[in-house]
Protein backbone atom coordinates (compact mmCIF):
# COMPACT_ATOMS: atom_id res chain seq x y z
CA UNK A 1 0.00 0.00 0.00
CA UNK A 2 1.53 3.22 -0.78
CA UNK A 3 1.31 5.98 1.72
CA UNK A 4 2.97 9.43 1.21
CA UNK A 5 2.92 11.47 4.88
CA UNK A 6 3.52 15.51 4.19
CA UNK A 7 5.08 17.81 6.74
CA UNK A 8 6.38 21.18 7.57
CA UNK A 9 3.01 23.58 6.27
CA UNK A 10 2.39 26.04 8.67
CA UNK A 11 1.67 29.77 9.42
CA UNK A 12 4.70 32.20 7.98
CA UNK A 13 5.00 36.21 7.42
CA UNK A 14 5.10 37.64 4.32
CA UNK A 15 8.53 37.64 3.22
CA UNK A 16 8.85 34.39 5.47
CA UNK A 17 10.21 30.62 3.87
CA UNK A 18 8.60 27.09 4.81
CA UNK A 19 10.07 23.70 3.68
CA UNK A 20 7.78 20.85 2.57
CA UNK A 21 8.59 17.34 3.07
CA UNK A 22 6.84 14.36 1.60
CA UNK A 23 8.35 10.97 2.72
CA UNK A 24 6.74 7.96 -0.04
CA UNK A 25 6.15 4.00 1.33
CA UNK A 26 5.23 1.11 -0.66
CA UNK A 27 6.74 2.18 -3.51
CA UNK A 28 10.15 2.75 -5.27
CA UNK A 29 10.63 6.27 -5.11
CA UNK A 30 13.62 6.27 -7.18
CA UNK A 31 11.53 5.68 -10.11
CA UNK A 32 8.82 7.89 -9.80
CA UNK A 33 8.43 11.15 -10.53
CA UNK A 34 7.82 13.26 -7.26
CA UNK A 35 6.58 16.98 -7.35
CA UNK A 36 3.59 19.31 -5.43
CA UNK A 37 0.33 20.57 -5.92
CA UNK A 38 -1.39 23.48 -4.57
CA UNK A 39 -4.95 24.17 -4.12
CA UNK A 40 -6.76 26.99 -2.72
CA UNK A 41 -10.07 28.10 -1.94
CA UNK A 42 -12.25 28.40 -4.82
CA UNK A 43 -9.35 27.21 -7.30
CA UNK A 44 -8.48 24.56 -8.97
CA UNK A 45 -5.28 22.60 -8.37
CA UNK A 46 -2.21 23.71 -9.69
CA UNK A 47 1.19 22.68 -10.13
CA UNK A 48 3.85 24.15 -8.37
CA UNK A 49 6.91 21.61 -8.46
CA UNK A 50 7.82 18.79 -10.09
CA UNK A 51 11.05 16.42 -9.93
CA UNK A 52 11.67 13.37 -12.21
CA UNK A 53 13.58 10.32 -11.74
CA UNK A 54 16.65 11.98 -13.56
CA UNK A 55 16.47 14.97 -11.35
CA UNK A 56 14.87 17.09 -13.98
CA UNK A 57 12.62 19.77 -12.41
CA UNK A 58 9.96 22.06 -13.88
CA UNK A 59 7.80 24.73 -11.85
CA UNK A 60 4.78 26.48 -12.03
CA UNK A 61 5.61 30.17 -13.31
CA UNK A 62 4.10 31.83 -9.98
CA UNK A 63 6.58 30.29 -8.01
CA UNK A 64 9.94 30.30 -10.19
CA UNK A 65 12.75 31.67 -8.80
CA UNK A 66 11.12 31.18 -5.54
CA UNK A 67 10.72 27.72 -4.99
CA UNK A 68 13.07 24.92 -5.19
CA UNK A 69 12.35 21.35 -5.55
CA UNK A 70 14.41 18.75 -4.47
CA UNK A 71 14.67 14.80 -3.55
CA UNK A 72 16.07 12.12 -1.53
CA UNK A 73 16.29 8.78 -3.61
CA UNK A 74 18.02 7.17 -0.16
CA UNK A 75 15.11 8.63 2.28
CA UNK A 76 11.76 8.40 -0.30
CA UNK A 77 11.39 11.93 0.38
CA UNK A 78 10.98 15.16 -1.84
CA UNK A 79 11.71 18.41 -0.27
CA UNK A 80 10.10 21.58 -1.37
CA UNK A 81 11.86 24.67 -0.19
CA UNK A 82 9.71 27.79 -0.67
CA UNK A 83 11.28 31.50 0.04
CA UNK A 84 9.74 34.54 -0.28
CA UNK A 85 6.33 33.39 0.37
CA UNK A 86 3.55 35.45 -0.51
CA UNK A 87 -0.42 35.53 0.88
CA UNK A 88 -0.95 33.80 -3.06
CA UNK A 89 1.21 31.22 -1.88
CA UNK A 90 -1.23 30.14 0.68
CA UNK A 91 -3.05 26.93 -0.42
CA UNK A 92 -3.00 23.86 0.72
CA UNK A 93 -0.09 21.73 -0.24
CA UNK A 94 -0.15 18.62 -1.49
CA UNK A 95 2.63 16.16 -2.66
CA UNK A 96 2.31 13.59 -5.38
CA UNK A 97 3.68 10.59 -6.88
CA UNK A 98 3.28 9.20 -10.27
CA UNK A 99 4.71 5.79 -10.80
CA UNK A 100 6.86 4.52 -14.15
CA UNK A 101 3.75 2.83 -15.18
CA UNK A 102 1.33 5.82 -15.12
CA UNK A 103 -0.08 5.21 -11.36
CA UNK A 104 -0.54 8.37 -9.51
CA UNK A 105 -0.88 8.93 -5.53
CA UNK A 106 -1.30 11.94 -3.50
CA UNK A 107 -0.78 12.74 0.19
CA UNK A 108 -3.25 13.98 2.61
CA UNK A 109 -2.44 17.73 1.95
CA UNK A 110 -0.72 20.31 4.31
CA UNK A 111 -1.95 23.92 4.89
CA UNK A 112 0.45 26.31 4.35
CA UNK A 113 -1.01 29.92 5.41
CA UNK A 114 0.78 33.58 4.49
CA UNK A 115 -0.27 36.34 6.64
CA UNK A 116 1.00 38.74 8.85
């Protein structure tokens, strides 16, 4: 059964940084491609980070240049490290995993909130 447990959403400043972690079971994260969606009230989800396999990256244009996405083959675990952060940022933050065979799972979500 695969489970993917987020962490590290939480209430930051404008101006403030947060790091995301999303730690994958029951499945080889190695070959998956890892990344993070965003959803907040009244939108649709978007993409804000993905990483392949190969360490290739690609990022939703809202958060370029402030956002980095990263992963740990050894730990199952994608990081994503968000500076900057602005009330549009806030969402709720969730981390997905799409295996080499098309299968897709998503974690539980974590709320990540901007305001001063």
């Amino acid at each position: 059964q695969v489970q993917l447990v987020e962490s590290g959403g939480g209430l930051v400043q404008p101006g403030g940084s947060l790091r995301l972690s999303c730690t994958a079971s029951g499945v080889f994260s190695s070959r998956c491609r890892m990344g993070w969606y965003r959803q907040a009230p009244g939108k649709e989800r978007e993409l804000v980070a993905i990483i392949t396999r190969t360490g290739s990256t690609d990022y939703g244009l809202s958060v370029k240049g402030r956002f980095t996405v990263s992963r740990d083959n050894a730990k199952n675990t994608v990081y994503l490290q968000m500076n900057s952060l602005d009330p549009g940022d806030a969402a709720v933050y969730y981390c997905d995993v799409r295996t080499a065979t098309g299968a897709e799972y998503w974690g539980q979500g974590t709320q990540v909130t901007v305001s001063s």
